[in-house]
PDB file of N, CA and C in Angstrom:
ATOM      1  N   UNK A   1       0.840  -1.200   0.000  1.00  0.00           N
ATOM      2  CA  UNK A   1       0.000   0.000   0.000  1.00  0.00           C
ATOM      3  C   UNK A   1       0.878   1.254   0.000  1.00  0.00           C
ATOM      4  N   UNK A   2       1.800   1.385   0.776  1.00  0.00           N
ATOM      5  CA  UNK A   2       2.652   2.343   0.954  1.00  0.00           C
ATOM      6  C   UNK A   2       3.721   2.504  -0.491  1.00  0.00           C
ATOM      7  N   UNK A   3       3.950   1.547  -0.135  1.00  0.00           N
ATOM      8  CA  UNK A   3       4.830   1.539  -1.618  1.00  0.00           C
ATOM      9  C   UNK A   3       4.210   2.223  -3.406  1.00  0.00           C
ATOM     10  N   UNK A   4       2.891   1.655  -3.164  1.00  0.00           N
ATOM     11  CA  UNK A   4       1.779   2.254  -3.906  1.00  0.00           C
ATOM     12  C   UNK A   4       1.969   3.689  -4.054  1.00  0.00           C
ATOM     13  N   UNK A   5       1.512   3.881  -2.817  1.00  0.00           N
ATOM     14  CA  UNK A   5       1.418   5.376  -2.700  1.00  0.00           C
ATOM     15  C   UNK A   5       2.610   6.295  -3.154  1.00  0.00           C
ATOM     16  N   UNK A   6       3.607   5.759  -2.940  1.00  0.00           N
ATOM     17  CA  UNK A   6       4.898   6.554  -2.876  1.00  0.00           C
ATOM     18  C   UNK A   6       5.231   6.569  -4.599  1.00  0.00           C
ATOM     19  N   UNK A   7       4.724   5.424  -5.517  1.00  0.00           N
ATOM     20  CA  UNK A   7       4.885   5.410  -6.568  1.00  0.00           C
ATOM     21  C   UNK A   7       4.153   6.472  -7.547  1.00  0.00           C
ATOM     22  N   UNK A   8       2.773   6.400  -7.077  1.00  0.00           N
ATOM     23  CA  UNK A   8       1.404   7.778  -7.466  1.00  0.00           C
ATOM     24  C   UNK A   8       2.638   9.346  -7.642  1.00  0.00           C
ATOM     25  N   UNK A   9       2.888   9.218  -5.824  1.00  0.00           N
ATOM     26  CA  UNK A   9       3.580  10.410  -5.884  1.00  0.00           C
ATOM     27  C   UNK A   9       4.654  11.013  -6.705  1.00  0.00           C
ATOM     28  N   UNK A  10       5.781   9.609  -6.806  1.00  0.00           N
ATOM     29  CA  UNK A  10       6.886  10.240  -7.761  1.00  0.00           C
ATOM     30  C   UNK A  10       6.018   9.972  -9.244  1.00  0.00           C
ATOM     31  N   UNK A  11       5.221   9.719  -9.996  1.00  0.00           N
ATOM     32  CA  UNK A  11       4.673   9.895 -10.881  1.00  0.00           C
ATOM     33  C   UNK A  11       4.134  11.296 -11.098  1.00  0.00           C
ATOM     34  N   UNK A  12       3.341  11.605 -10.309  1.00  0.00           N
ATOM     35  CA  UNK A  12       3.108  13.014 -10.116  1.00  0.00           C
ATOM     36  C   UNK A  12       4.021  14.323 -10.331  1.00  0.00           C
ATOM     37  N   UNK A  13       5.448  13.221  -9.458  1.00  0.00           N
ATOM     38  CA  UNK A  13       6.178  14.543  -9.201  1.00  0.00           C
ATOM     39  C   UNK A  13       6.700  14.821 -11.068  1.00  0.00           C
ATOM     40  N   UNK A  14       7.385  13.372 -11.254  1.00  0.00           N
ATOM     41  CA  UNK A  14       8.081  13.662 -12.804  1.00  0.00           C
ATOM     42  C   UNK A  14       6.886  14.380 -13.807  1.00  0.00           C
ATOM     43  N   UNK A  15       5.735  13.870 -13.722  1.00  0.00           N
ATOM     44  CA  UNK A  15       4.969  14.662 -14.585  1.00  0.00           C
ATOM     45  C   UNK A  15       4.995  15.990 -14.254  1.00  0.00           C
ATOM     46  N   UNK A  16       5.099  16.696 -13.303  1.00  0.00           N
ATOM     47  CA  UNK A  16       5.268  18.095 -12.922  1.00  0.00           C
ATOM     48  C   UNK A  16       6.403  18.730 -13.445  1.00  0.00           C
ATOM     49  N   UNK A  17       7.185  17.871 -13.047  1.00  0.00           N
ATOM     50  CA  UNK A  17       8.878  18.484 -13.679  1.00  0.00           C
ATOM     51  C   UNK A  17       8.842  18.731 -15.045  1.00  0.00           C
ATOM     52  N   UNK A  18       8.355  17.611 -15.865  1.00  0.00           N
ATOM     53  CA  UNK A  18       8.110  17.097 -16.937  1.00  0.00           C
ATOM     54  C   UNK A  18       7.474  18.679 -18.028  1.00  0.00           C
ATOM     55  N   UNK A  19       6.488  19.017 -16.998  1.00  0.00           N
ATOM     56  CA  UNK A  19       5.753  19.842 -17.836  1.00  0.00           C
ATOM     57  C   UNK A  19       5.951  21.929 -17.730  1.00  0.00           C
ATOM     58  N   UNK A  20       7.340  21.371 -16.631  1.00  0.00           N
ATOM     59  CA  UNK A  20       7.797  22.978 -16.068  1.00  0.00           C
ATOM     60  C   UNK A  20       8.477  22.546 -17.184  1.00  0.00           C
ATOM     61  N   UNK A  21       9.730  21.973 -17.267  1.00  0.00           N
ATOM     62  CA  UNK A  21      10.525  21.991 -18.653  1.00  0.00           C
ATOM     63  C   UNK A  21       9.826  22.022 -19.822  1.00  0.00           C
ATOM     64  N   UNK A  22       8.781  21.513 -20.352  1.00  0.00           N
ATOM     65  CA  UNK A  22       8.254  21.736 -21.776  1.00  0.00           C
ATOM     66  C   UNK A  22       7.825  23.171 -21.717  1.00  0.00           C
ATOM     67  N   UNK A  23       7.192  23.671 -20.473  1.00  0.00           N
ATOM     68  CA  UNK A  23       7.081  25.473 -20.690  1.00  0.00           C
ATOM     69  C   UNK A  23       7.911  26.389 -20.204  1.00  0.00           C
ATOM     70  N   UNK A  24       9.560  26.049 -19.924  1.00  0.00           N
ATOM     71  CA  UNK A  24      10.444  26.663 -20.278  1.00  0.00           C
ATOM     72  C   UNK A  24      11.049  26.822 -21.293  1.00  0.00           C
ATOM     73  N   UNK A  25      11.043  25.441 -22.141  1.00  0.00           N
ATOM     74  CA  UNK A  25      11.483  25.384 -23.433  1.00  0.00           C
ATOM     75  C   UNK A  25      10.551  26.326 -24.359  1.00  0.00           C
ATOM     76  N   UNK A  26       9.583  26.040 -24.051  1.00  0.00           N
ATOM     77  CA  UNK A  26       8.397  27.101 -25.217  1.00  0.00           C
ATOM     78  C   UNK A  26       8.697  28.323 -24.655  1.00  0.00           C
ATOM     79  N   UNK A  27       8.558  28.699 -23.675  1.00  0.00           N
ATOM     80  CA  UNK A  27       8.598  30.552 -23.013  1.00  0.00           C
ATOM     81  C   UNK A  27      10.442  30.635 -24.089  1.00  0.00           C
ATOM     82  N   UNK A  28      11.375  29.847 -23.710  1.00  0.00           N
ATOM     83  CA  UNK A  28      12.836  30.166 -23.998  1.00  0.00           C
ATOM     84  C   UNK A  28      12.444  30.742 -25.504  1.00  0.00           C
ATOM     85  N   UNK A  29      12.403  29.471 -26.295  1.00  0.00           N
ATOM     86  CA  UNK A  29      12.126  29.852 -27.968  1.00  0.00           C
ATOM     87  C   UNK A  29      10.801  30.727 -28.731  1.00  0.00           C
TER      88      UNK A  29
END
């Protein structure tokens, strides 16, 4: 269960990261 959970989260997190970099790259160019 925990382990679960902790997986949701870093999913979450990379998709977040994920999508600050694609709108730095667009704001950059």
């Amino acid at each position: 269960m925990v382990l679960i959970k902790m997986v949701c989260i870093e999913s979450v997190l990379v998709a977040d990261i994920a999508t600050l970099v694609f709108n730095f790259d667009r704001y950059k160019n």
